[in-house]
Protein backbone atom coordinates (compact mmCIF):
# COMPACT_ATOMS: atom_id res chain seq x y z
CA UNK A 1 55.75 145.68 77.31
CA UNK A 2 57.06 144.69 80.61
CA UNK A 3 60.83 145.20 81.16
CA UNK A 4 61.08 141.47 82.09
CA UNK A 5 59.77 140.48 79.13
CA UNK A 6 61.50 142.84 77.14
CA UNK A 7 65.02 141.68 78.54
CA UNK A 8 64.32 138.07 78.10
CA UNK A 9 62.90 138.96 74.32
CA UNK A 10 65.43 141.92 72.83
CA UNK A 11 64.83 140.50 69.26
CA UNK A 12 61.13 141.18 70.01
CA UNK A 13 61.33 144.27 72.18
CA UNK A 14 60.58 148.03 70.53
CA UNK A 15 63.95 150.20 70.11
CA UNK A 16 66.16 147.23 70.96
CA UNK A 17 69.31 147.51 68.92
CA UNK A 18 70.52 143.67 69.69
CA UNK A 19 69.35 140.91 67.78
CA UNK A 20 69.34 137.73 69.51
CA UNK A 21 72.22 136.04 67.40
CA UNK A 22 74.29 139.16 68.41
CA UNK A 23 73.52 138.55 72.42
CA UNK A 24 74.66 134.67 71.99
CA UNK A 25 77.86 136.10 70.37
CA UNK A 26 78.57 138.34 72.82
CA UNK A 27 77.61 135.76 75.78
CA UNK A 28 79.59 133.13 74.21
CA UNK A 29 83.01 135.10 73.19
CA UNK A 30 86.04 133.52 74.35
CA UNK A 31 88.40 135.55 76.86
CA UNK A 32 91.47 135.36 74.43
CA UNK A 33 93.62 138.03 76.96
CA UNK A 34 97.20 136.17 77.22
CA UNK A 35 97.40 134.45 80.84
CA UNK A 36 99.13 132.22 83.43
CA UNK A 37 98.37 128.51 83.76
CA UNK A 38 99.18 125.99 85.64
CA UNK A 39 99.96 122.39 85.64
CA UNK A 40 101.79 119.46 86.27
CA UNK A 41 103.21 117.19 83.40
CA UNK A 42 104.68 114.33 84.66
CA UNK A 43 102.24 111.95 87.00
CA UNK A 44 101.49 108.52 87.92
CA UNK A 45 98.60 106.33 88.68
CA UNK A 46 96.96 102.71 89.36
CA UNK A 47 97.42 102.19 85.32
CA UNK A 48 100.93 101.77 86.19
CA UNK A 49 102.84 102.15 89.13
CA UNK A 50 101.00 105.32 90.78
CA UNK A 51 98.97 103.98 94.23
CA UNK A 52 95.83 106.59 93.63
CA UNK A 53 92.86 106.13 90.64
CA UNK A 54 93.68 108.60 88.37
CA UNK A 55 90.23 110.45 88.68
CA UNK A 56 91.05 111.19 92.38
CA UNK A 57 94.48 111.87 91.32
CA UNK A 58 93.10 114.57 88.81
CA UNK A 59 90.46 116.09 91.06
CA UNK A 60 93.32 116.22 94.35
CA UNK A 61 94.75 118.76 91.77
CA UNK A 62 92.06 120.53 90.63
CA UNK A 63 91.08 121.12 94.04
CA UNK A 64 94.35 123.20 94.71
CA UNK A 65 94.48 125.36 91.73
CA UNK A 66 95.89 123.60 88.42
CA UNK A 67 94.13 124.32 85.27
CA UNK A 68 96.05 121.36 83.61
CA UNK A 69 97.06 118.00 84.17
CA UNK A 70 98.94 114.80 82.60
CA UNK A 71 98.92 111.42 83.11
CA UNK A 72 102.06 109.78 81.88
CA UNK A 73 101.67 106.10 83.01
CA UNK A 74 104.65 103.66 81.90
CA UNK A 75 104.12 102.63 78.55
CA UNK A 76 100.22 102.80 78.73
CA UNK A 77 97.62 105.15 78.00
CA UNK A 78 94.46 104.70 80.63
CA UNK A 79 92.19 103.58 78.32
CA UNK A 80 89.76 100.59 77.50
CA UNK A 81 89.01 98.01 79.77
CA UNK A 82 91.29 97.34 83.08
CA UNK A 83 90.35 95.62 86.20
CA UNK A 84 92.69 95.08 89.06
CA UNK A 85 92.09 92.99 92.71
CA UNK A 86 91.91 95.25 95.39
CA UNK A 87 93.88 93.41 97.28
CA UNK A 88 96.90 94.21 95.43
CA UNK A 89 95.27 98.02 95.37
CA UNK A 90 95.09 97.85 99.07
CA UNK A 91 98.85 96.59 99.14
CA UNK A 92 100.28 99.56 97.05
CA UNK A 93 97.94 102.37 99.09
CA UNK A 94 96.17 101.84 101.76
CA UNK A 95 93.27 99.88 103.49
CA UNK A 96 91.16 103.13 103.21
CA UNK A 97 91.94 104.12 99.44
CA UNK A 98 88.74 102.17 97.97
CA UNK A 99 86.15 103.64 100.42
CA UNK A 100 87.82 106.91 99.82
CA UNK A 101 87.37 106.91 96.52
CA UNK A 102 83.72 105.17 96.77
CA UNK A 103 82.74 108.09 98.97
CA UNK A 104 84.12 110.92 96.37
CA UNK A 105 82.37 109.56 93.74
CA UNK A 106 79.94 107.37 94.68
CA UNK A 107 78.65 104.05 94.61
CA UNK A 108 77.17 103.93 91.36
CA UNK A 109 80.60 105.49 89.84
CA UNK A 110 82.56 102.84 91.80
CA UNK A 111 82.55 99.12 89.65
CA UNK A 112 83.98 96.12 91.20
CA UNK A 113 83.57 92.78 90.53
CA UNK A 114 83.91 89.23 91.93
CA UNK A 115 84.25 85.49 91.45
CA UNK A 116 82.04 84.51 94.70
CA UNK A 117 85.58 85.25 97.19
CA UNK A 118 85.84 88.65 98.46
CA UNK A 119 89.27 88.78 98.56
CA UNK A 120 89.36 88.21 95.04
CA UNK A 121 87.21 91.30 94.33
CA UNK A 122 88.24 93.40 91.34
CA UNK A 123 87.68 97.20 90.99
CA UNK A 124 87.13 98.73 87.50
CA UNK A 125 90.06 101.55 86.25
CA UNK A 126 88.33 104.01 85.07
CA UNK A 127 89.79 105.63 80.94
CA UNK A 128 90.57 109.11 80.77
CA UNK A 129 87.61 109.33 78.32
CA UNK A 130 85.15 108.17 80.61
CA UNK A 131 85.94 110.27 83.78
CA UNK A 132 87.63 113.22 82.37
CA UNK A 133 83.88 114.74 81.71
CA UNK A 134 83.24 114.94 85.95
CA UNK A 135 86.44 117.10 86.02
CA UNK A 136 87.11 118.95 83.30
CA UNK A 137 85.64 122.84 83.03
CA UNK A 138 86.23 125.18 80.02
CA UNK A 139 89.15 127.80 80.74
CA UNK A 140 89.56 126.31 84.32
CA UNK A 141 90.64 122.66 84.36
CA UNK A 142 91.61 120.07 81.10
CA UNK A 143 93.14 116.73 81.40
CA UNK A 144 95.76 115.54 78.46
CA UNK A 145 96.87 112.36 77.39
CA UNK A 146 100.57 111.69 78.05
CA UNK A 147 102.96 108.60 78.25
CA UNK A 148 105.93 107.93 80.08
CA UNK A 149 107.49 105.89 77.11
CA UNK A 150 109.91 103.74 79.54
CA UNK A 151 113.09 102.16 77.64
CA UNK A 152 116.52 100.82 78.79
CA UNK A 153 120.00 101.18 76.43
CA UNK A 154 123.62 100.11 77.45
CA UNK A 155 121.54 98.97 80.94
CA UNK A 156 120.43 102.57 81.45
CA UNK A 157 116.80 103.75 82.18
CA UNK A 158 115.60 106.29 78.88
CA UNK A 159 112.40 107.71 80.16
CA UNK A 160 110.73 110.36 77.78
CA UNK A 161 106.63 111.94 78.18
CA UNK A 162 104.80 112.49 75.42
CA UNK A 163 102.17 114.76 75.98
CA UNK A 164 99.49 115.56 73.79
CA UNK A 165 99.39 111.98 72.10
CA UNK A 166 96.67 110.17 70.64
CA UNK A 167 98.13 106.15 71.02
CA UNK A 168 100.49 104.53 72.70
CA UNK A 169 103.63 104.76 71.91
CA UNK A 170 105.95 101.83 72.41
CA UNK A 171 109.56 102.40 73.02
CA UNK A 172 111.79 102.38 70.48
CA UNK A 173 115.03 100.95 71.62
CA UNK A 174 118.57 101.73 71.07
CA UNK A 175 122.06 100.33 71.62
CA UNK A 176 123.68 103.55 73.47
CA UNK A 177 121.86 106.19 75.68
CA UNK A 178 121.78 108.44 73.05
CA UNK A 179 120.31 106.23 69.99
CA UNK A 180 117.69 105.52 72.23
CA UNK A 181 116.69 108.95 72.73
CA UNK A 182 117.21 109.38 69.16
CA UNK A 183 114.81 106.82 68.36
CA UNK A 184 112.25 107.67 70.49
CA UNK A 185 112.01 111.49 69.52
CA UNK A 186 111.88 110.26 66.35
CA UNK A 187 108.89 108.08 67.24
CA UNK A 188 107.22 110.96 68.55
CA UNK A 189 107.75 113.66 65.84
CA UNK A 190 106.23 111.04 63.28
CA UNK A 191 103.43 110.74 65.78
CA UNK A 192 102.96 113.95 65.59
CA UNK A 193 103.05 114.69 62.07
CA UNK A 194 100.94 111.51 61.42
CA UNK A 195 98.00 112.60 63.61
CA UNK A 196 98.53 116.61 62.70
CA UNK A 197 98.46 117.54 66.95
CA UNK A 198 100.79 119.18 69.13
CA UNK A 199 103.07 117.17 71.18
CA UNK A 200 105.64 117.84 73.78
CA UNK A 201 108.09 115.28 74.02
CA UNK A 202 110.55 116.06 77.50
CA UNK A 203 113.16 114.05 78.55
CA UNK A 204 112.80 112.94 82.23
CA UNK A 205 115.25 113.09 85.25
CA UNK A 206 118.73 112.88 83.31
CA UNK A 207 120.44 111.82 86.99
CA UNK A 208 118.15 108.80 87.52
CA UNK A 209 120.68 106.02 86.95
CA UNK A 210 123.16 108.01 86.10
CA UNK A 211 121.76 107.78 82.60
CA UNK A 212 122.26 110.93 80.86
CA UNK A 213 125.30 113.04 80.50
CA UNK A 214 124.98 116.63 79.19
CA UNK A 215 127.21 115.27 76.12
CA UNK A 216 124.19 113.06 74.93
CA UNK A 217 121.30 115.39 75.44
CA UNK A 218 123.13 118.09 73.79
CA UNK A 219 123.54 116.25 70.87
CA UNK A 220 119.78 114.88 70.55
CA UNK A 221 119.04 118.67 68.82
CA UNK A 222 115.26 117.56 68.42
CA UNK A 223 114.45 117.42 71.99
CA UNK A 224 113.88 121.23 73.56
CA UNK A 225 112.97 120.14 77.01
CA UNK A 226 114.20 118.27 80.25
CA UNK A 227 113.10 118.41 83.79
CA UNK A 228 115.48 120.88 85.48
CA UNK A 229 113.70 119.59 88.72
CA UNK A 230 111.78 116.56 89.47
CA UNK A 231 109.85 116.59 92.57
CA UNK A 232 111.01 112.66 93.10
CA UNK A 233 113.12 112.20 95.95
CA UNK A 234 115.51 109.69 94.44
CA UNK A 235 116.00 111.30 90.81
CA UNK A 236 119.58 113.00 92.47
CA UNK A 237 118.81 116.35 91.53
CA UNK A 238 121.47 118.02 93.47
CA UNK A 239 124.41 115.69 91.90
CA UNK A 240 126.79 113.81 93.79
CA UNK A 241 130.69 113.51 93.44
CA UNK A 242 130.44 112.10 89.63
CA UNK A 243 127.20 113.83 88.70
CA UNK A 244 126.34 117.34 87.90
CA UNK A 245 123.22 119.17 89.79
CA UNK A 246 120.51 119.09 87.56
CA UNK A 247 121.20 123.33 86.79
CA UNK A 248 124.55 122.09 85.95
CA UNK A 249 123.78 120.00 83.62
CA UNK A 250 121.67 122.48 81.68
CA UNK A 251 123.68 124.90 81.18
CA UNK A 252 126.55 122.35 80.12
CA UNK A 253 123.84 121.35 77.48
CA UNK A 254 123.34 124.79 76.60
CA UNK A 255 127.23 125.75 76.53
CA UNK A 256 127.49 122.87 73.54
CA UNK A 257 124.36 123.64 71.82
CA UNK A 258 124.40 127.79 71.71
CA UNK A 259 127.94 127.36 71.20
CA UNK A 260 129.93 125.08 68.68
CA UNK A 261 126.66 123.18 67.56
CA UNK A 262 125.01 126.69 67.00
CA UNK A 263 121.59 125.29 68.00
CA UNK A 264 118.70 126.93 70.23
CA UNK A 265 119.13 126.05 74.00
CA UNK A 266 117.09 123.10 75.69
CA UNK A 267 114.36 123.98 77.85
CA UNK A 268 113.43 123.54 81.41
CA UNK A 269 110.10 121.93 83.00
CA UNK A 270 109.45 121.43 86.78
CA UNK A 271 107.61 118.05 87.59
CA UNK A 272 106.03 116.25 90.16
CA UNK A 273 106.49 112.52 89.07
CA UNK A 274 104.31 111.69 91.44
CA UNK A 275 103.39 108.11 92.67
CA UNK A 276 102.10 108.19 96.44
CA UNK A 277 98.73 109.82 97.36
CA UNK A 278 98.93 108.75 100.59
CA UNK A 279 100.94 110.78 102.36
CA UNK A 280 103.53 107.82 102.50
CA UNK A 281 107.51 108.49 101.81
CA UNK A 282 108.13 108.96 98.04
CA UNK A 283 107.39 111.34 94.77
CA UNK A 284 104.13 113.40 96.57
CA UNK A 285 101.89 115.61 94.16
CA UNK A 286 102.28 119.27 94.31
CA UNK A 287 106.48 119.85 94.39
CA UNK A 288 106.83 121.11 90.61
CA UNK A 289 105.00 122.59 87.91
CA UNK A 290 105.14 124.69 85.11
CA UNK A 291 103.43 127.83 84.68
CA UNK A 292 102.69 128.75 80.75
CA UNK A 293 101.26 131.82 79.41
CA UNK A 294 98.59 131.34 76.60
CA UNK A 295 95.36 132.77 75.13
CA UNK A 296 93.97 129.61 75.53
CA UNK A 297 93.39 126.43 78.23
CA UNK A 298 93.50 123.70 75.39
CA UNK A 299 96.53 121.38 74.93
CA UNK A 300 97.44 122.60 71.83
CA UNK A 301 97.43 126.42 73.40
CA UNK A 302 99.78 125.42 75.81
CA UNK A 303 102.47 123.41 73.77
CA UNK A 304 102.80 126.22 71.29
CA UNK A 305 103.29 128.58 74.27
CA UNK A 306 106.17 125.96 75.60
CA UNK A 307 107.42 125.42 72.54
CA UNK A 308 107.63 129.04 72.11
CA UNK A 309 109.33 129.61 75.89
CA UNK A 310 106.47 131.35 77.33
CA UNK A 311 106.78 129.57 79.96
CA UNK A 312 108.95 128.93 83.76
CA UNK A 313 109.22 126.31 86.01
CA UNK A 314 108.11 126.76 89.61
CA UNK A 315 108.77 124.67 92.43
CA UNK A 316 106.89 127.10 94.71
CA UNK A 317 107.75 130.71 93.54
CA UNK A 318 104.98 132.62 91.54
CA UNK A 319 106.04 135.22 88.80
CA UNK A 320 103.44 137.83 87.61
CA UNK A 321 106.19 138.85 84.56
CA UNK A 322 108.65 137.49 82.54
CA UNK A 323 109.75 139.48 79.38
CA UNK A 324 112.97 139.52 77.01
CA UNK A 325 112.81 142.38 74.86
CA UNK A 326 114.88 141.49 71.76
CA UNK A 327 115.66 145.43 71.04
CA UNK A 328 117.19 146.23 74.09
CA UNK A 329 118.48 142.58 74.40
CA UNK A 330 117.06 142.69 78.46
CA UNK A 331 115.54 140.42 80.64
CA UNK A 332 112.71 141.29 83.04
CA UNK A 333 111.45 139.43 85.76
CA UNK A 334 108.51 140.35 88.25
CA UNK A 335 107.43 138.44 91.38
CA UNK A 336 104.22 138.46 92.94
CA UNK A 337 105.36 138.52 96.21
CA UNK A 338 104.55 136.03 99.59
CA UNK A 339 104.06 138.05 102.66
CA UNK A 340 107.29 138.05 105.30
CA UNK A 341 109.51 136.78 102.43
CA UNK A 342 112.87 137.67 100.82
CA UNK A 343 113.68 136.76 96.88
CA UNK A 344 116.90 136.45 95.47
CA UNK A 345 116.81 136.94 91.63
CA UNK A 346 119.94 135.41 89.81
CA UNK A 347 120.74 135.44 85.74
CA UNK A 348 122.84 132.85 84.69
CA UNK A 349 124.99 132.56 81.73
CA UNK A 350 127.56 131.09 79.84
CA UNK A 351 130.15 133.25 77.64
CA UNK A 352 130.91 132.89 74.25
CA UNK A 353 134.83 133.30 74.72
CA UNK A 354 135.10 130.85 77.55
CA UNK A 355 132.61 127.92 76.74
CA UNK A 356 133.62 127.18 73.20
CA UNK A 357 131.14 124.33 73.47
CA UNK A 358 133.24 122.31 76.07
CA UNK A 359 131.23 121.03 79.49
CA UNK A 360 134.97 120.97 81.47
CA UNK A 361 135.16 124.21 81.79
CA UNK A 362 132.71 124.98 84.77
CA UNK A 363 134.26 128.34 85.63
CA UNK A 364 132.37 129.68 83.01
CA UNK A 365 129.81 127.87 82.32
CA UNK A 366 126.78 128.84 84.41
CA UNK A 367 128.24 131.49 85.36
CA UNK A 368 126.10 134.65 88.00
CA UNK A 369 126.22 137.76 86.16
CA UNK A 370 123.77 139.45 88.55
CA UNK A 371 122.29 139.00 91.59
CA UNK A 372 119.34 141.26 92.80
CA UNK A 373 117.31 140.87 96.36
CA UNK A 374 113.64 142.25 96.13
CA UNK A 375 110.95 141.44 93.76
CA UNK A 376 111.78 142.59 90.09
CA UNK A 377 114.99 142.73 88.45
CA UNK A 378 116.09 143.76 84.97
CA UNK A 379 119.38 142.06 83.20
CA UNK A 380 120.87 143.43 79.94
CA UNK A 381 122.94 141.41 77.77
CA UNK A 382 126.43 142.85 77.35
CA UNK A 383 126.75 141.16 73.84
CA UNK A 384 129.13 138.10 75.36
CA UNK A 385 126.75 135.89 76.75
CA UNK A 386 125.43 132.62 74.51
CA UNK A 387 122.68 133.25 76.63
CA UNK A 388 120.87 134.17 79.82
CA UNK A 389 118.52 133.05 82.62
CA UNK A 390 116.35 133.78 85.81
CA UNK A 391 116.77 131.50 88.68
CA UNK A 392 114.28 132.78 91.48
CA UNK A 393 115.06 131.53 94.86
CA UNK A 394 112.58 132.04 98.04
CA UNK A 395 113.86 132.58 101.33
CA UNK A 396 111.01 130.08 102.50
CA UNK A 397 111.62 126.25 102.57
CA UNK A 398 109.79 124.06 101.09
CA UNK A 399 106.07 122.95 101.85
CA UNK A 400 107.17 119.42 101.41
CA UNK A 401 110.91 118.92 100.06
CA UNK A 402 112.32 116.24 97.97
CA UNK A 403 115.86 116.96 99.17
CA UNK A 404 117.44 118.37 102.26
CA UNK A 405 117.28 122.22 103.24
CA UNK A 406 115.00 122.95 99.68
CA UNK A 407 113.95 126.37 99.38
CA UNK A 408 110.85 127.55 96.68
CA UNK A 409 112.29 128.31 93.12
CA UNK A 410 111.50 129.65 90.02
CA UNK A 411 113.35 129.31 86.61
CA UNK A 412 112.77 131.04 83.38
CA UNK A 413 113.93 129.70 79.68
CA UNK A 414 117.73 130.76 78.69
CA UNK A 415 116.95 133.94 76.28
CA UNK A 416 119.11 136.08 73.99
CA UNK A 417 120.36 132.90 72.08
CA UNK A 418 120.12 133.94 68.78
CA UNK A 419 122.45 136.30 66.86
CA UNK A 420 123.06 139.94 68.31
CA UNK A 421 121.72 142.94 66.48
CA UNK A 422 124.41 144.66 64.49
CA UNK A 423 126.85 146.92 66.52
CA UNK A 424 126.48 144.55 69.80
């Protein structure tokens, strides 16, 4: 028998050992070897108040590397039918954004519509169901449905994502800050229960109206993660004279909840929030992200992984490690270096005998137990710390900053939170 025909045949072929059921198994085996991924959770598009279609959105960041992506659109899911004039598209972009996206995809992709008056032309919003299928690729690139769920208490703005959800979720209300984030975590934890998925609820730039103060997100226990840094220029990440910087204010969170409240810390996530597309002034793609390690590229994958802390925050700093070995009560952290650049590794904790819980005492809360310049650094817990945490700063700027004299940064999850092992 030829040897062609023999390797396109094994289940026919003399002295072959594989069946063909065997070869499909073995072609068709996932890779299931743990891994980094990246993506953005927190993004905006013509379905709301975003300036790009979200198919061009998703592909401008598929294009530079992310293997996932959310859009959270204000109170609305992109789905079913929406048409909008593209004059009022035009308006929010730019005269070229229509042509651009007719040439990417092509006329027959491209609907539009019209009443006889070309200036009252409409062009079709494409659903996440309908377009994801052109982007999407199997361990490379997923999309997930998110929301923004957009509320207001006591005249403040409560923004929360949902990711991972299968309807729209329609904000809950509340007459303080924190009842409305109680009510909306609420909402989503019944959502999720109700349609047996994975969700990740996050609250959203805390400093954006000055509407959060560590005191209420510390006390909304069911809600493990905030943005520690949102790529939006006017979300006031550093603080200002009555505000806390956005590091601040997490470990002041984590001071009250690893301390009298005796609850795990909150987590951090680095966003984009991004609304221009266009190279115009305002919240760009491509300033934060997360980077989770998981077997798997599915949404469910991933939110365990967060939900488990196997995860960091980037805002242009890559890690190739991050470990906390619970025997030797140490944190590990390995860079994979940028040529011509210098790293400055700091852990970051709060003590039990100073923070008692209490946010006024900033001496000790947030406090640098080690610094370390180079590329991997190794902290061990003395047995006094509530807990501990990686900030990774570059010496190189920023590609394109959201605040004055940025430099690239990493953060890991606060570690070491729960109870010592005997004789520590």
């Amino acid at each position: 028998m030829p040897l062609l025909l023999c390797l396109a045949s094994l289940v026919f072929c003399p002295g072959s050992t594989a069946t063909a059921q065997e070869s499909t198994a073995a072609a068709s085996k996932l890779d299931d070897a743990p891994k980094w991924f990246k993506g953005n959770l927190h993004t905006h598009s013509l379905w709301s108040d975003g300036d790009q279609f979200p198919e061009m959105i998703a592909l401008w960041y598929k294009q530079r590397g992310y293997n996932f992506l959310a859009l959270t659109d204000h109170n609305v899911l992109s789905e079913g039918q929406r048409w909008m004039k593209e004059k009022d598209i035009v308006a929010r972009s730019d005269k070229g954004v229509v042509d651009r996206y007719r040439n990417q995809f092509g006329e027959n992709w491209v609907q539009t519509r019209t009443s006889g008056d070309p200036k009252l032309t409409e062009v079709r919003l494409k659903p996440l169901n309908e377009f994801r299928a052109l982007l999407e690729q199997a361990g490379q690139f997923i999309m997930i449905q998110a929301e923004e769920i957009s509320d207001r208490a006591a005249g403040k703005p409560v923004h929360i994502n949902a990711t991972n959800i299968a309807e729209v979720i329609q904000p809950a209300g509340g007459s303080t800050v924190r009842e409305a984030m109680q009510n909306n975590l609420r909402m989503i934890l019944q959502h999720e229960k109700e349609h047996g998925r994975e969700v990740l609820p996050h609250i959203n730039h805390p400093n954006f109206g000055s509407a959060i103060s560590a005191e209420d997100l510390a006390a909304v226990l069911s809600e493990r993660f905030f943005e520690v840094y949102n790529g939006h220029p006017g979300v006031k990440h550093l603080g200002d004279d009555k505000l806390p910087s956005m590091e601040q204010l997490w470990d002041q969170v984590n001071a009250i909840r690893c301390g009298t409240a005796g609850a795990p810390p909150i987590m951090g996530i680095a966003t984009d929030d991004s609304h221009e597309y266009h190279g115009k002034p305002g919240s760009r793609p491509g300033r934060g992200w997360v980077m989770v390690r998981s077997r798997f590229l599915s949404p469910e994958h991933l939110i365990q992984a967060m939900k488990r802390g196997d995860f960091y925050a980037s805002s242009g700093v890559t890690l190739s490690d991050v470990q906390f070995n619970e025997e030797t009560r140490s944190l590990q952290v390995a860079i994979e270096p940028e040529p011509d650049t210098k790293y400055q590794i700091d852990f970051i904790a709060t003590l039990k005998h100073h923070a008692e819980g209490k946010t006024d005492e900033h001496d000790h809360v947030g406090v640098t137990v080690k610094s370390v310049t180079g590329t991997q650094a190794t902290y061990q817990m003395r047995g006094d710390e509530l807990y501990v945490r990686a900030q990774i700063t570059s010496s190189q700027a920023h590609t394109d900053p959201s605040f004055k004299n940025q430099k690239e940064q990493a953060w890991t999850q606060p570690v070491g939170w729960s109870a010592a092992p005997a004789g520590q």
